[in-house]
Protein backbone atom coordinates (compact mmCIF):
# COMPACT_ATOMS: atom_id res chain seq x y z
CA UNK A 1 108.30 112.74 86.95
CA UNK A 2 106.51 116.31 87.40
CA UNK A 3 105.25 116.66 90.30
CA UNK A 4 101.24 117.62 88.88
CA UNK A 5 101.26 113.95 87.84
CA UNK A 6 102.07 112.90 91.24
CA UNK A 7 99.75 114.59 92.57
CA UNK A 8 96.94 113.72 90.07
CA UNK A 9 97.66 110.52 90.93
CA UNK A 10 96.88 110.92 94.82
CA UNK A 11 94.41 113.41 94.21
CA UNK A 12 91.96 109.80 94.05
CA UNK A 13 90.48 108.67 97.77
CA UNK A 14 90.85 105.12 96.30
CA UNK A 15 94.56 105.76 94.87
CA UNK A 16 95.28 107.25 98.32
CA UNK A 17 93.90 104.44 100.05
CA UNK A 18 96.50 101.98 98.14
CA UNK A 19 99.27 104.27 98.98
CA UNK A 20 98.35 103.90 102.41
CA UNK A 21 98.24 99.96 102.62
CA UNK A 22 101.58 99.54 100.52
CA UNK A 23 103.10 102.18 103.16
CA UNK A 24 102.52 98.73 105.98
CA UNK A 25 103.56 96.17 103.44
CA UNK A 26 104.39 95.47 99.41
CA UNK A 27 100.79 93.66 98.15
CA UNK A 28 99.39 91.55 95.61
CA UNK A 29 96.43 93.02 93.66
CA UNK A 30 94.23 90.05 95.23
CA UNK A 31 95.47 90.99 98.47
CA UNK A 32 94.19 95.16 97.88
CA UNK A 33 91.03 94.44 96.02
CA UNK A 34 89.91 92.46 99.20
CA UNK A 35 90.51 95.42 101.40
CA UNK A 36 89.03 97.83 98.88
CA UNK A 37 85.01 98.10 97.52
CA UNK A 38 86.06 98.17 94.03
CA UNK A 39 86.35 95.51 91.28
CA UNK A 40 89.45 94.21 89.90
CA UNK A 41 89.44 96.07 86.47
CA UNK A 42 88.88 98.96 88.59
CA UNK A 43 92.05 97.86 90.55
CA UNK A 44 93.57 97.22 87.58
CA UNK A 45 93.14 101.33 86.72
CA UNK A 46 94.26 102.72 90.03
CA UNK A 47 97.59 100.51 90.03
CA UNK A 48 97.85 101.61 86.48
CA UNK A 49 97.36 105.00 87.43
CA UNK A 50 99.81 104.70 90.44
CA UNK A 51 102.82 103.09 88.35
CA UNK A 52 102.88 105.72 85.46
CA UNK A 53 103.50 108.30 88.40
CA UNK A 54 105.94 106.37 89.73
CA UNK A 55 104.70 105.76 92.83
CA UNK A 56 104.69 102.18 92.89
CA UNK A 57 106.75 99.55 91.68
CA UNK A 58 105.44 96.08 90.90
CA UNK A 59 107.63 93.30 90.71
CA UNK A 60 107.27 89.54 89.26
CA UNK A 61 106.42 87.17 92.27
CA UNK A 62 106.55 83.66 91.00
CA UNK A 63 102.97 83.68 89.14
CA UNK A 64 102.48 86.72 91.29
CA UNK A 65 102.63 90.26 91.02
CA UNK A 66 103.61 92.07 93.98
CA UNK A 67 103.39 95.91 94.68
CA UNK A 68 105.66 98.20 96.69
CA UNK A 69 105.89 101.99 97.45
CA UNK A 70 108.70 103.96 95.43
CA UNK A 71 109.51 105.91 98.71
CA UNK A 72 112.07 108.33 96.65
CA UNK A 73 108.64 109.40 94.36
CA UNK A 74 106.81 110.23 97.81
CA UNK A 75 109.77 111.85 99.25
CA UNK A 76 110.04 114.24 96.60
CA UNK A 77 106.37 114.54 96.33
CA UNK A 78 106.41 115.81 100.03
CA UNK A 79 109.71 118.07 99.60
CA UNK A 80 108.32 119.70 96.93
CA UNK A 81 105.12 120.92 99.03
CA UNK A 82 107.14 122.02 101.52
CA UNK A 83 109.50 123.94 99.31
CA UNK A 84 106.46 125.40 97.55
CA UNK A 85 104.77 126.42 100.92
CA UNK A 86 108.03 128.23 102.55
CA UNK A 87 108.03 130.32 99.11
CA UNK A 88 104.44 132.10 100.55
């Protein structure tokens, strides 16, 4: 994954936001969209969004689907900042 789409994908408030709950605990979409002012299409986008950066996994819950943080993504998100800011 490049790291431009990574950080397209938290350049969003609302994409940010998610990041930040499913850094607590993996999530169901029900469980977000009641912490968050959008609707669930909307939802629907940012998880979207979120998975083709690889930045979250969702896995098969019973009739659930439940959402976790791909650490490794974020990790090398955040190394690649700080490789990019000791080069100035």
């Amino acid at each position: 994954m490049a790291p431009t789409e990574i950080f397209k994908a938290l350049g969003d408030p609302t994409r940010m936001e998610i990041v930040q709950m499913l850094r607590e605990k993996d999530l169901t979409p029900s469980q977000i969209v009641q912490r968050l002012d959008v609707s669930q299409p909307t939802l629907s986008h940012h998880l979207d969004v979120l998975k083709k950066a690889n930045l979250v996994r969702a896995e098969r819950d019973g009739q659930f689907i439940r959402y976790s943080l791909n650490m490794g993504v974020l990790e090398m998100a955040i190394e690649y900042v700080m490789k990019t800011m000791k080069k100035r």
